[in-house]
C-alpha atoms as a PDB file:
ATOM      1  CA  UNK A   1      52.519 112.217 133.489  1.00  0.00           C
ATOM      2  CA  UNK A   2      56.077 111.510 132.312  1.00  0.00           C
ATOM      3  CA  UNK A   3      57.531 111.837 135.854  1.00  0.00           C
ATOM      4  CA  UNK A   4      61.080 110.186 136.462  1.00  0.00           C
ATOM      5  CA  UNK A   5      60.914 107.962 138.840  1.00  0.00           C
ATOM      6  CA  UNK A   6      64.125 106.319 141.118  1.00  0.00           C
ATOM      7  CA  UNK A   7      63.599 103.667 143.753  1.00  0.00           C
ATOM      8  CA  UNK A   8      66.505 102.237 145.997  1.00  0.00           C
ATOM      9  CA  UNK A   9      65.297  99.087 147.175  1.00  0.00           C
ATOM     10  CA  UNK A  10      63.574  96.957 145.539  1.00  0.00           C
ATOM     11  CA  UNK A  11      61.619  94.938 149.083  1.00  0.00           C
ATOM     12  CA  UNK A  12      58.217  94.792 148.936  1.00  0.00           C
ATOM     13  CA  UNK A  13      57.329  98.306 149.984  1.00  0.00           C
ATOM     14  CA  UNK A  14      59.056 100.223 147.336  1.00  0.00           C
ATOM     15  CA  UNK A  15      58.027  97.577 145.021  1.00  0.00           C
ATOM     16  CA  UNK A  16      54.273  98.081 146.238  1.00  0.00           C
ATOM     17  CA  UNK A  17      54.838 101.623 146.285  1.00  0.00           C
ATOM     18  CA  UNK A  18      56.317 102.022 142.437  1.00  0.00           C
ATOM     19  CA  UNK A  19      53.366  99.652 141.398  1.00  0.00           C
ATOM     20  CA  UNK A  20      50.842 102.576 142.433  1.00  0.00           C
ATOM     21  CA  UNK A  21      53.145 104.634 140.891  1.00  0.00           C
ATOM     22  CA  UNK A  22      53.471 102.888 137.471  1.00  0.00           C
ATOM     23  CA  UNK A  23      49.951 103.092 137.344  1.00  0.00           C
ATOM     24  CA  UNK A  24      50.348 107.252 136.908  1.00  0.00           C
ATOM     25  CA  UNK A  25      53.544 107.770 135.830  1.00  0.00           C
ATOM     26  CA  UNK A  26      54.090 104.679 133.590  1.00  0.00           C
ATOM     27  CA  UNK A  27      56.341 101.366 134.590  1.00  0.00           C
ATOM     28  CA  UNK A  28      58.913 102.753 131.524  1.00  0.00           C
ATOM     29  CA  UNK A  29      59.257 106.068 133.590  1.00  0.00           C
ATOM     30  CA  UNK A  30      60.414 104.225 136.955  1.00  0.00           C
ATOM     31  CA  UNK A  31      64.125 102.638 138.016  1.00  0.00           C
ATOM     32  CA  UNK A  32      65.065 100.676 140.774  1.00  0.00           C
ATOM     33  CA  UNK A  33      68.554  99.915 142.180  1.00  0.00           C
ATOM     34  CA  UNK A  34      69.249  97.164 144.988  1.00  0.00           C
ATOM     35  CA  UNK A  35      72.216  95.038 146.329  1.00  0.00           C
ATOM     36  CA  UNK A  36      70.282  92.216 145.158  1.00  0.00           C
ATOM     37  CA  UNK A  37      70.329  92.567 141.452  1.00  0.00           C
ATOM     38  CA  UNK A  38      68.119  89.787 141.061  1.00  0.00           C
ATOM     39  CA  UNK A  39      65.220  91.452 143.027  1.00  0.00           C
ATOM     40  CA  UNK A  40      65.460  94.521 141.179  1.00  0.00           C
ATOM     41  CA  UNK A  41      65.031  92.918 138.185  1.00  0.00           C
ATOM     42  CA  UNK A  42      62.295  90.857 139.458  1.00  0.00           C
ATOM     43  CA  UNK A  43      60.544  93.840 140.613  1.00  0.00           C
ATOM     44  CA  UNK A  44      61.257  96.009 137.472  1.00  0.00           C
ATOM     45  CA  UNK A  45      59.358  93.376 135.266  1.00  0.00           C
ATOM     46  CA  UNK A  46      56.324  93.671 137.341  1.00  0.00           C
ATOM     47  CA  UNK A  47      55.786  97.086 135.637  1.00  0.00           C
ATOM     48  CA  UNK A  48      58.183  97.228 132.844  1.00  0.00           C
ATOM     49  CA  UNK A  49      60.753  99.571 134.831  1.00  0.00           C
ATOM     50  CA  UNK A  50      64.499  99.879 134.452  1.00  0.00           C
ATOM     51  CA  UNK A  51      67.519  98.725 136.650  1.00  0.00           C
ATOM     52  CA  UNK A  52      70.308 101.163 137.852  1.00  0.00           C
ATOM     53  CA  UNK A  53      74.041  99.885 138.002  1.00  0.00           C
ATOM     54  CA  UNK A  54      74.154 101.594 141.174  1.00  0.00           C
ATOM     55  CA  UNK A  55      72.500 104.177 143.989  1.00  0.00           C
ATOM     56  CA  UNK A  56      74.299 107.044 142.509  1.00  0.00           C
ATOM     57  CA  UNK A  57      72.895 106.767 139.121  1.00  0.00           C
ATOM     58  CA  UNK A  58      69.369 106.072 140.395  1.00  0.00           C
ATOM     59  CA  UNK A  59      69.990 109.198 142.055  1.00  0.00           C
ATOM     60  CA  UNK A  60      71.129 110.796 138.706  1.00  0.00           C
ATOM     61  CA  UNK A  61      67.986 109.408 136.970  1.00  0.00           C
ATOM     62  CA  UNK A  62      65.093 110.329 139.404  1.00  0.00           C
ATOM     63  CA  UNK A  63      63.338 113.393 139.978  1.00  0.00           C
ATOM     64  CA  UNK A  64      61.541 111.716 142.512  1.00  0.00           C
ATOM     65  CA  UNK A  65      64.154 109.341 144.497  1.00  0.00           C
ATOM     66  CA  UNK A  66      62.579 107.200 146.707  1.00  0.00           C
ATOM     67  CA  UNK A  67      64.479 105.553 149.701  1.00  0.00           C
ATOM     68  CA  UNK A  68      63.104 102.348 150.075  1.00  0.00           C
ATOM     69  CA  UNK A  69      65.171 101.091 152.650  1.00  0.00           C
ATOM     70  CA  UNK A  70      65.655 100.028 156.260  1.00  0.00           C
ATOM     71  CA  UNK A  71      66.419 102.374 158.613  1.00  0.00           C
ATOM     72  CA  UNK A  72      69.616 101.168 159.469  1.00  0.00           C
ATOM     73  CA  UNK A  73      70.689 100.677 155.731  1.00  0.00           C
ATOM     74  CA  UNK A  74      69.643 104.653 155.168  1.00  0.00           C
ATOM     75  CA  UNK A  75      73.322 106.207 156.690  1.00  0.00           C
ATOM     76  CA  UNK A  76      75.121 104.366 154.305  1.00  0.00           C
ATOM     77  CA  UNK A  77      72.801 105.210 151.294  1.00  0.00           C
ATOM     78  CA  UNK A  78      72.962 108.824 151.647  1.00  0.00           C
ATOM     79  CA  UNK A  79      76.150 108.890 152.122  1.00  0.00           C
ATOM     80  CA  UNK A  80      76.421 107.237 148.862  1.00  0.00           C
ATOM     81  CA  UNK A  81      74.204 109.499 146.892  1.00  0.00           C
ATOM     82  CA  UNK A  82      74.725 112.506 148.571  1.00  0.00           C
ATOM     83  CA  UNK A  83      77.475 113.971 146.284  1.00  0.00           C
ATOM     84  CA  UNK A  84      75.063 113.520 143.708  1.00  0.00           C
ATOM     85  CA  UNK A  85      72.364 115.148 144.691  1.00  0.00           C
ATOM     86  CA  UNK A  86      74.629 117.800 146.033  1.00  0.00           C
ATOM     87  CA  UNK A  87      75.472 118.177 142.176  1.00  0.00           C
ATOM     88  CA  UNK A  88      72.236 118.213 141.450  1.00  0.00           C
ATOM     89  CA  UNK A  89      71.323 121.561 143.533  1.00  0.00           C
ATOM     90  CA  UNK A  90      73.870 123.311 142.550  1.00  0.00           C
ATOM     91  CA  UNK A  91      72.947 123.096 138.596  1.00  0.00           C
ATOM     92  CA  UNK A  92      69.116 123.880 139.807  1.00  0.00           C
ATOM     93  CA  UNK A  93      68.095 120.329 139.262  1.00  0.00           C
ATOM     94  CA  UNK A  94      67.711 119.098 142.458  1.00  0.00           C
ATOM     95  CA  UNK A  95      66.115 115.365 143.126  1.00  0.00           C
ATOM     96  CA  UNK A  96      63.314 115.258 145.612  1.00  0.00           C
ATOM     97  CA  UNK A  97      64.504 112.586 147.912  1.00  0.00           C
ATOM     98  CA  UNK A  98      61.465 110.374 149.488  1.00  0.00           C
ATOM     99  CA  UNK A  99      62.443 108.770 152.379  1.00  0.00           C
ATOM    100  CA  UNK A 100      60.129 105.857 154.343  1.00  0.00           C
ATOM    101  CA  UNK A 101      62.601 104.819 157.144  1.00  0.00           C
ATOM    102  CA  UNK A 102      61.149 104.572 160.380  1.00  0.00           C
ATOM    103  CA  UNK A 103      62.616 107.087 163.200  1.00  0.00           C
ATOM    104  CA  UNK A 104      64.662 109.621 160.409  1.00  0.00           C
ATOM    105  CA  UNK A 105      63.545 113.268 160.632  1.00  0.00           C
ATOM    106  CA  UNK A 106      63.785 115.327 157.776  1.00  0.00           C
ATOM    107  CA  UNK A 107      66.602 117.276 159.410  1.00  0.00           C
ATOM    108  CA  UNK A 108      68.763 114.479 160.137  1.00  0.00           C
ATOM    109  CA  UNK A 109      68.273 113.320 156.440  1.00  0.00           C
ATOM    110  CA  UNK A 110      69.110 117.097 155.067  1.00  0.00           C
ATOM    111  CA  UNK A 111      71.944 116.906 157.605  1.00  0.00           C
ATOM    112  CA  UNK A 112      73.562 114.153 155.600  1.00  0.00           C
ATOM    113  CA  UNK A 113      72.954 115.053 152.476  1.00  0.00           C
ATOM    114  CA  UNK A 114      74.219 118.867 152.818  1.00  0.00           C
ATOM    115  CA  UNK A 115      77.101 117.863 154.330  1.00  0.00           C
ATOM    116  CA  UNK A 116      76.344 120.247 157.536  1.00  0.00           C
ATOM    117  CA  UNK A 117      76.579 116.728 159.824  1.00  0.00           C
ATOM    118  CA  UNK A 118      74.324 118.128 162.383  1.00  0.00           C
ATOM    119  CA  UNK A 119      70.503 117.927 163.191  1.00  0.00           C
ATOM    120  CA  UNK A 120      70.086 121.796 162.445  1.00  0.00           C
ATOM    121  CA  UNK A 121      66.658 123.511 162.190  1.00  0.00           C
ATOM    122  CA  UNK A 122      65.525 123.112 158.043  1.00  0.00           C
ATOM    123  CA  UNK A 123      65.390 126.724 157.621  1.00  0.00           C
ATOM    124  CA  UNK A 124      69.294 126.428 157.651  1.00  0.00           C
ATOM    125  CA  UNK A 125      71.006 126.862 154.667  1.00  0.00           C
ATOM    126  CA  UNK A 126      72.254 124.711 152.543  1.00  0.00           C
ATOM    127  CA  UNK A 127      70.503 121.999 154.662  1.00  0.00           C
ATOM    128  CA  UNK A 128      67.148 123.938 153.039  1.00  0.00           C
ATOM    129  CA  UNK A 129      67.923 123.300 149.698  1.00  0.00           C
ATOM    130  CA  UNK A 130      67.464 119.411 149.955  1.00  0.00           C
ATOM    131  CA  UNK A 131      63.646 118.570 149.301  1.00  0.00           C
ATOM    132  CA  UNK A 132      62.550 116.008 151.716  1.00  0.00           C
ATOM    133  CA  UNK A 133      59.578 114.432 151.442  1.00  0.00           C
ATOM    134  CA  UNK A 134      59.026 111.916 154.916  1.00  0.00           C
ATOM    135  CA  UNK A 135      56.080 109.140 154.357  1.00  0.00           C
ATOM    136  CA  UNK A 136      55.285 105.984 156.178  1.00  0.00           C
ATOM    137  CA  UNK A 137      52.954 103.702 154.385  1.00  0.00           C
ATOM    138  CA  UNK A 138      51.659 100.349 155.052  1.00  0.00           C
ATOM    139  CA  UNK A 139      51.808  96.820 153.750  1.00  0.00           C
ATOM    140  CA  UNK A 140      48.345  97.371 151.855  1.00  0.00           C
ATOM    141  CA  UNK A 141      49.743  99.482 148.927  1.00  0.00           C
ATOM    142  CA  UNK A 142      50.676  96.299 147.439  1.00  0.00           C
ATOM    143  CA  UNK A 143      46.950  96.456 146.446  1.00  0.00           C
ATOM    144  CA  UNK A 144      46.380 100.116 146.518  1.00  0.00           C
ATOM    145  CA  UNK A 145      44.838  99.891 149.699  1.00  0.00           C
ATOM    146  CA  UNK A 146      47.368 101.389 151.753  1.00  0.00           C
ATOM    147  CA  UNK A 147      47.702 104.222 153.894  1.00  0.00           C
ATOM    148  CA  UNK A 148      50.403 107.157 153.131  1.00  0.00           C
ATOM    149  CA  UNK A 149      50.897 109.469 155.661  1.00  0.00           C
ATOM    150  CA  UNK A 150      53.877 112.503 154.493  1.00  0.00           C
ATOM    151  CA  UNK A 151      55.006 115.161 155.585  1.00  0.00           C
ATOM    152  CA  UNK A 152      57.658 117.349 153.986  1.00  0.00           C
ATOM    153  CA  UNK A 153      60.522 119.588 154.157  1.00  0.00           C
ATOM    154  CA  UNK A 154      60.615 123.273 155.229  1.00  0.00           C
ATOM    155  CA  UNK A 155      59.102 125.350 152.217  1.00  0.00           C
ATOM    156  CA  UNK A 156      58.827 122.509 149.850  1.00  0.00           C
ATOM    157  CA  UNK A 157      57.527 123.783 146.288  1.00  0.00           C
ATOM    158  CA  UNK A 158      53.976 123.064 146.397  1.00  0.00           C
ATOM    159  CA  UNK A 159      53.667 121.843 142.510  1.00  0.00           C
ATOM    160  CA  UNK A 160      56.203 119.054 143.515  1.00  0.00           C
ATOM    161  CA  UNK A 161      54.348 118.006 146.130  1.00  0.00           C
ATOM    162  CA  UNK A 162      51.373 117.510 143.731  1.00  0.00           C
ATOM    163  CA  UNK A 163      52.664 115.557 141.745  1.00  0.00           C
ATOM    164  CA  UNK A 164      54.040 113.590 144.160  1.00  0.00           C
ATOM    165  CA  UNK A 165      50.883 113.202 146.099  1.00  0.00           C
ATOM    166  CA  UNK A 166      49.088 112.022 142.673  1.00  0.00           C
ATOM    167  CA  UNK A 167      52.532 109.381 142.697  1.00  0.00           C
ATOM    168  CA  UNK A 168      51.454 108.198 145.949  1.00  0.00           C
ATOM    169  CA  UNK A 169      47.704 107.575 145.637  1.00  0.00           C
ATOM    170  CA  UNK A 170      48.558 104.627 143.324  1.00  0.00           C
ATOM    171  CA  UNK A 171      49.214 102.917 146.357  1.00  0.00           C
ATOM    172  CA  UNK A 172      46.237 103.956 148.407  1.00  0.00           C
ATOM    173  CA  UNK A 173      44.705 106.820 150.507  1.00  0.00           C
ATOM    174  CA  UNK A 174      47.401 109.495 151.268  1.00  0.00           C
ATOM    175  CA  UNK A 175      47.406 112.597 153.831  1.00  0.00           C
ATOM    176  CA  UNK A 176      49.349 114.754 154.762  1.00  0.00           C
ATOM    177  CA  UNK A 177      50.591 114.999 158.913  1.00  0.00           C
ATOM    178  CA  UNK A 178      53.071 116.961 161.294  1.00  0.00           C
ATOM    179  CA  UNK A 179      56.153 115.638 161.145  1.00  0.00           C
ATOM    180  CA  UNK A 180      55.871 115.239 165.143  1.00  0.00           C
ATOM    181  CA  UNK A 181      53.064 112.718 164.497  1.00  0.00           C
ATOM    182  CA  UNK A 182      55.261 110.208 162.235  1.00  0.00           C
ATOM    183  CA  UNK A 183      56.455 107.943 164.593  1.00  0.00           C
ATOM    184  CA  UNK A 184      53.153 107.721 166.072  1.00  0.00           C
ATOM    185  CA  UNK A 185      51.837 106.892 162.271  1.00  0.00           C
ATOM    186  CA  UNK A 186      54.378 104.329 162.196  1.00  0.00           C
ATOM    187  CA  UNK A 187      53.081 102.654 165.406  1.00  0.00           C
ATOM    188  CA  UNK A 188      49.679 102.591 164.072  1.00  0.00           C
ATOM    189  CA  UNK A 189      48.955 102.188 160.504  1.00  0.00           C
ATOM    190  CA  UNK A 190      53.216 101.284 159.309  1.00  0.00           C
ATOM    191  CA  UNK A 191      52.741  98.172 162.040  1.00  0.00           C
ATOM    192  CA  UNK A 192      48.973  97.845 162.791  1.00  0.00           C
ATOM    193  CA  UNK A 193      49.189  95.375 159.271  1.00  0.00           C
ATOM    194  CA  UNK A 194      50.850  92.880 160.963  1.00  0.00           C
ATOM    195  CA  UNK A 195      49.298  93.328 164.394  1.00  0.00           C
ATOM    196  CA  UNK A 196      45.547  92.689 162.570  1.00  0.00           C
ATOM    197  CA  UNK A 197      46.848  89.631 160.583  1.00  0.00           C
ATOM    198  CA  UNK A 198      47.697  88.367 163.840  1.00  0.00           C
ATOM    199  CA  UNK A 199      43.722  89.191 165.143  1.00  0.00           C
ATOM    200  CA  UNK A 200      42.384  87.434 161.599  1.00  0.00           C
ATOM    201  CA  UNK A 201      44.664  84.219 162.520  1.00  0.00           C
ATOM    202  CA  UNK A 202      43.565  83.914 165.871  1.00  0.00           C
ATOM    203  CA  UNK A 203      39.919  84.770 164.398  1.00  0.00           C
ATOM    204  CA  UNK A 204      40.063  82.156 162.458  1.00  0.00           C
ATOM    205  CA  UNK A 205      41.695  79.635 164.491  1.00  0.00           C
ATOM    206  CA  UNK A 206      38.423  79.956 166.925  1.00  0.00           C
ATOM    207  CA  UNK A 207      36.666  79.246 163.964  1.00  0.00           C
ATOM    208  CA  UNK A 208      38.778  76.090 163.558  1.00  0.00           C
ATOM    209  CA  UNK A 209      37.826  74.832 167.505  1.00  0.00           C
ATOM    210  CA  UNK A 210      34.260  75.109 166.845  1.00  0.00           C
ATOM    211  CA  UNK A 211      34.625  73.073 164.032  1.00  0.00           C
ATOM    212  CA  UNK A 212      34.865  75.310 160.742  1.00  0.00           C
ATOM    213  CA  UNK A 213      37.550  74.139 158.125  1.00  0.00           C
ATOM    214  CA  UNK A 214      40.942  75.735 157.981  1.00  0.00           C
ATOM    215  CA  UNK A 215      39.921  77.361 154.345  1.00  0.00           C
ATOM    216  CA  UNK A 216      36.540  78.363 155.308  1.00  0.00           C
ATOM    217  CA  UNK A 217      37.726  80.039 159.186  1.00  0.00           C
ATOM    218  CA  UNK A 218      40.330  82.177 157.451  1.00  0.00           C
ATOM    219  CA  UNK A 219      38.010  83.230 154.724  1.00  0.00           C
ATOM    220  CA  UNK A 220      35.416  84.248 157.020  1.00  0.00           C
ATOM    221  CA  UNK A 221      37.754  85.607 159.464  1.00  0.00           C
ATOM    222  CA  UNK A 222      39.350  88.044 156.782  1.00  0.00           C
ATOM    223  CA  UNK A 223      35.999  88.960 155.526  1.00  0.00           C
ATOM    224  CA  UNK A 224      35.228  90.003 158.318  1.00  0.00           C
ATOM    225  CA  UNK A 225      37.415  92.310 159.195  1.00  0.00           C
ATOM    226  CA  UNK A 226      37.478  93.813 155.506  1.00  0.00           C
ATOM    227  CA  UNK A 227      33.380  93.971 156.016  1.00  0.00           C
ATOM    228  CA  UNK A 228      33.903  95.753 159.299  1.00  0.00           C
ATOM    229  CA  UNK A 229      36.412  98.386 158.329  1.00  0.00           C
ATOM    230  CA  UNK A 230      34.367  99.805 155.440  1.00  0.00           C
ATOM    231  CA  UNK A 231      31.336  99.941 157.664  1.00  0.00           C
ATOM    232  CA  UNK A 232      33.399 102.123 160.432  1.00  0.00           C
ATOM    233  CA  UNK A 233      34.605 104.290 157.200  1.00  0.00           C
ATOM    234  CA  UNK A 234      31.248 104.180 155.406  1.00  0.00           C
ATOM    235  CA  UNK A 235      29.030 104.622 157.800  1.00  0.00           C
ATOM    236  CA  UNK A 236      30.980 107.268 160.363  1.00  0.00           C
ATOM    237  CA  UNK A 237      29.798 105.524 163.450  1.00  0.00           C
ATOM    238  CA  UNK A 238      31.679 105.136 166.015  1.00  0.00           C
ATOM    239  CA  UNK A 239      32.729 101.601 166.211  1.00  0.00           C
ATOM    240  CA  UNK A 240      31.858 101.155 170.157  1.00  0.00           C
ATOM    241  CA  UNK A 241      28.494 102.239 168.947  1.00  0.00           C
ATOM    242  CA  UNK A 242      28.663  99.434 165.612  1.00  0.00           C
ATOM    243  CA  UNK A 243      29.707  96.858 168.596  1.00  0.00           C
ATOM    244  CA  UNK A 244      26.657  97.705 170.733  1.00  0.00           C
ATOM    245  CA  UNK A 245      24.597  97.240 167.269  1.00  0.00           C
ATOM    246  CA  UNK A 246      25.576  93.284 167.362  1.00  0.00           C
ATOM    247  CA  UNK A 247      25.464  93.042 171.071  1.00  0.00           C
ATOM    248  CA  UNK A 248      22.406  92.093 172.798  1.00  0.00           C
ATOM    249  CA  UNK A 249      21.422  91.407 176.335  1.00  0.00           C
ATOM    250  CA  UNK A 250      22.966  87.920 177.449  1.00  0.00           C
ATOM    251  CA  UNK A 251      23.493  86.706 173.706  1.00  0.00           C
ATOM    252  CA  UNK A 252      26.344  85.183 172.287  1.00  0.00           C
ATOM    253  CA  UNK A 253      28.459  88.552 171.077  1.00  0.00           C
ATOM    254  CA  UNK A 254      28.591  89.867 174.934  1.00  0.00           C
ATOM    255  CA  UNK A 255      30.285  86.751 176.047  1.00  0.00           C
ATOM    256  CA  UNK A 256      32.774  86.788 173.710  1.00  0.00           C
ATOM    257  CA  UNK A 257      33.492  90.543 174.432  1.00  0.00           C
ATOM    258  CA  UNK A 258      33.462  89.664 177.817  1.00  0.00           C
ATOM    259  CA  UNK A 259      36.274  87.175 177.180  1.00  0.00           C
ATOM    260  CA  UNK A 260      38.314  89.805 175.008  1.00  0.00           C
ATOM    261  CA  UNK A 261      37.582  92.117 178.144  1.00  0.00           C
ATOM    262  CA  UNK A 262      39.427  89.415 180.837  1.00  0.00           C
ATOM    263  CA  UNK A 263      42.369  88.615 178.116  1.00  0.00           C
ATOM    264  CA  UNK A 264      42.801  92.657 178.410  1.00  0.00           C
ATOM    265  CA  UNK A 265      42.274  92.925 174.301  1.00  0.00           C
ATOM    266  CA  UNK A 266      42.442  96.207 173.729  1.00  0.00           C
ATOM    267  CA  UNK A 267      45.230  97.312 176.205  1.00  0.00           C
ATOM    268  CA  UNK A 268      47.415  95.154 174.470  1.00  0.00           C
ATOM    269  CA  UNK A 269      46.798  96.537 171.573  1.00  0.00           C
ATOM    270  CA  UNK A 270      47.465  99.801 172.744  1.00  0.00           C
ATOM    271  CA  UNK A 271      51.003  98.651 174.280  1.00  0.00           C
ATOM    272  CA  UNK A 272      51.467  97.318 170.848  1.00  0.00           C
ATOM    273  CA  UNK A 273      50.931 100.212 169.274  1.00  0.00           C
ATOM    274  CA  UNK A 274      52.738 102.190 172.341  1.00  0.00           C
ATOM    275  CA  UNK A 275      55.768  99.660 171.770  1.00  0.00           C
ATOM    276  CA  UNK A 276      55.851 100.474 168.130  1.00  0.00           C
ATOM    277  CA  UNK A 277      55.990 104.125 168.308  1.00  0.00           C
ATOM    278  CA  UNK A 278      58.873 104.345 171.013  1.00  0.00           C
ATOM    279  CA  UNK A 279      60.903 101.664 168.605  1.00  0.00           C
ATOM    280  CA  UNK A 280      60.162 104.725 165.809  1.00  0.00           C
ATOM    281  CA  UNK A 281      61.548 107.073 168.015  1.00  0.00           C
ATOM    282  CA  UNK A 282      64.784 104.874 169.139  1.00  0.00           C
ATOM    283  CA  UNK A 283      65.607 104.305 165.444  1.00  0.00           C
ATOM    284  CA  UNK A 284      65.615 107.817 165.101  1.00  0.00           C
END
């Protein structure tokens, strides 16, 4: 597949991100553009990709532009690349613009780029003619073991998407969602990566009080959790019933759930999930 390829921002998701995607489309096929020249280039050499000058030739060079970049840094991008891709439609070559900032609905993004400056519904022209495609992936692409969740814009041609979807599963599993159910993505999967290194660190700091080395707690700890996941995804149980599997009657499992239970472990992690999802929506 000799897809063009243009990320802006070259952090460690898009750079996770066009590392799944070198793997289809080729590293040759792929540009970045940053501030930072020095971490484009770094991340180009990973897969033998190219450096743009600037945003508004990456957005000259992709058919697939990816914006890779923090949702507070996305205003200032579009507004940047917009005339280009504006350009773009109107000589029937329009970009498909990929955006992974947290909180931005494919209307507000269309808003910006069409020049309309409102939040109008997509069926509005010329706010329609922008391609959007929304994702939210996780920290785990940078091993293709990610999650992609996307979701795109009104009437979006369905061989783009294709290819786009076959882009995407470099980086891991990908499926499709409402738009509605984004932020709620974002609370989940976009932050849960940091929320279960903090469970494997504290796993393996108990490890560490009963007496296990520092190497041999974390490895165990992060086995662990990698064993357990692919038995709740192999399997299909339901992983209340997989925790009743390992807990018998006044042994050593039901005391530590017990403890978990007093600490309140998993209605903090639903607050931190909660949390994550209304700071989705407030970016927005």
């Amino acid at each position: 597949m000799k897809t063009k390829i243009a990320c802006i921002g070259a952090g460690n998701m898009g750079t996770a991100l066009m590392k799944g995607a070198a793997a289809v489309a080729g590293g040759e096929n792929i540009a970045f553009s940053d501030p930072n020249k020095a971490k484009a280039r770094a991340s180009a050499r990973l897969m033998g990709a190219m450096v743009c000058g600037a945003n508004e030739e990456a957005a000259k060079t992709g058919e697939y532009v990816f914006l890779a970049v923090k949702p507070q840094v996305l205003p200032s991008v579009l507004a940047e690349i917009a005339p280009v891709i504006r350009d773009r439609i109107a000589s029937g070559n329009p970009a498909v613009l990929v955006s992974m900032a947290a909180g931005w609905s494919i209307n507000k993004i269309q808003a910006i780029v069409s020049g309309s400056g409102m939040d109008v519904p997509a069926a509005r022209a010329p706010m329609a003619l922008v391609p959007v495609v929304r994702i939210m992936p996780n920290t785990a692409a940078l091993i293709s073991k990610g999650v992609i969740a996307f979701t795109p814009s009104y009437k979006f041609p369905a061989q783009k998407l294709e290819v786009l979807e076959k882009i995407l599963a470099g980086a891991g599993i990908v499926d499709k969602v409402d738009e509605k159910l984004m932020d709620a993505v974002t609370g989940l999967s976009g932050s849960g990566v940091a929320f279960v290194c903090q469970f494997i660190e504290a796993l393996a700091d108990g490890g560490v009080l009963a007496g296990l080395s520092r190497e041999k707690a974390l490895r165990y700890a992060a086995q662990t959790v990698l064993g357990t996941a692919a038995l709740v995804l192999e399997t299909g149980k339901h992983p209340g019933e997989l925790k009743d599997m390992v807990t018998s009657p006044g042994g050593t499992t039901i005391q530590g759930v017990s403890a978990l239970e007093r600490g309140a472990f998993r209605g903090t992690i639903i607050s931190a999930v909660e949390a994550s999802w209304k700071r989705a929506q407030e970016l927005g």
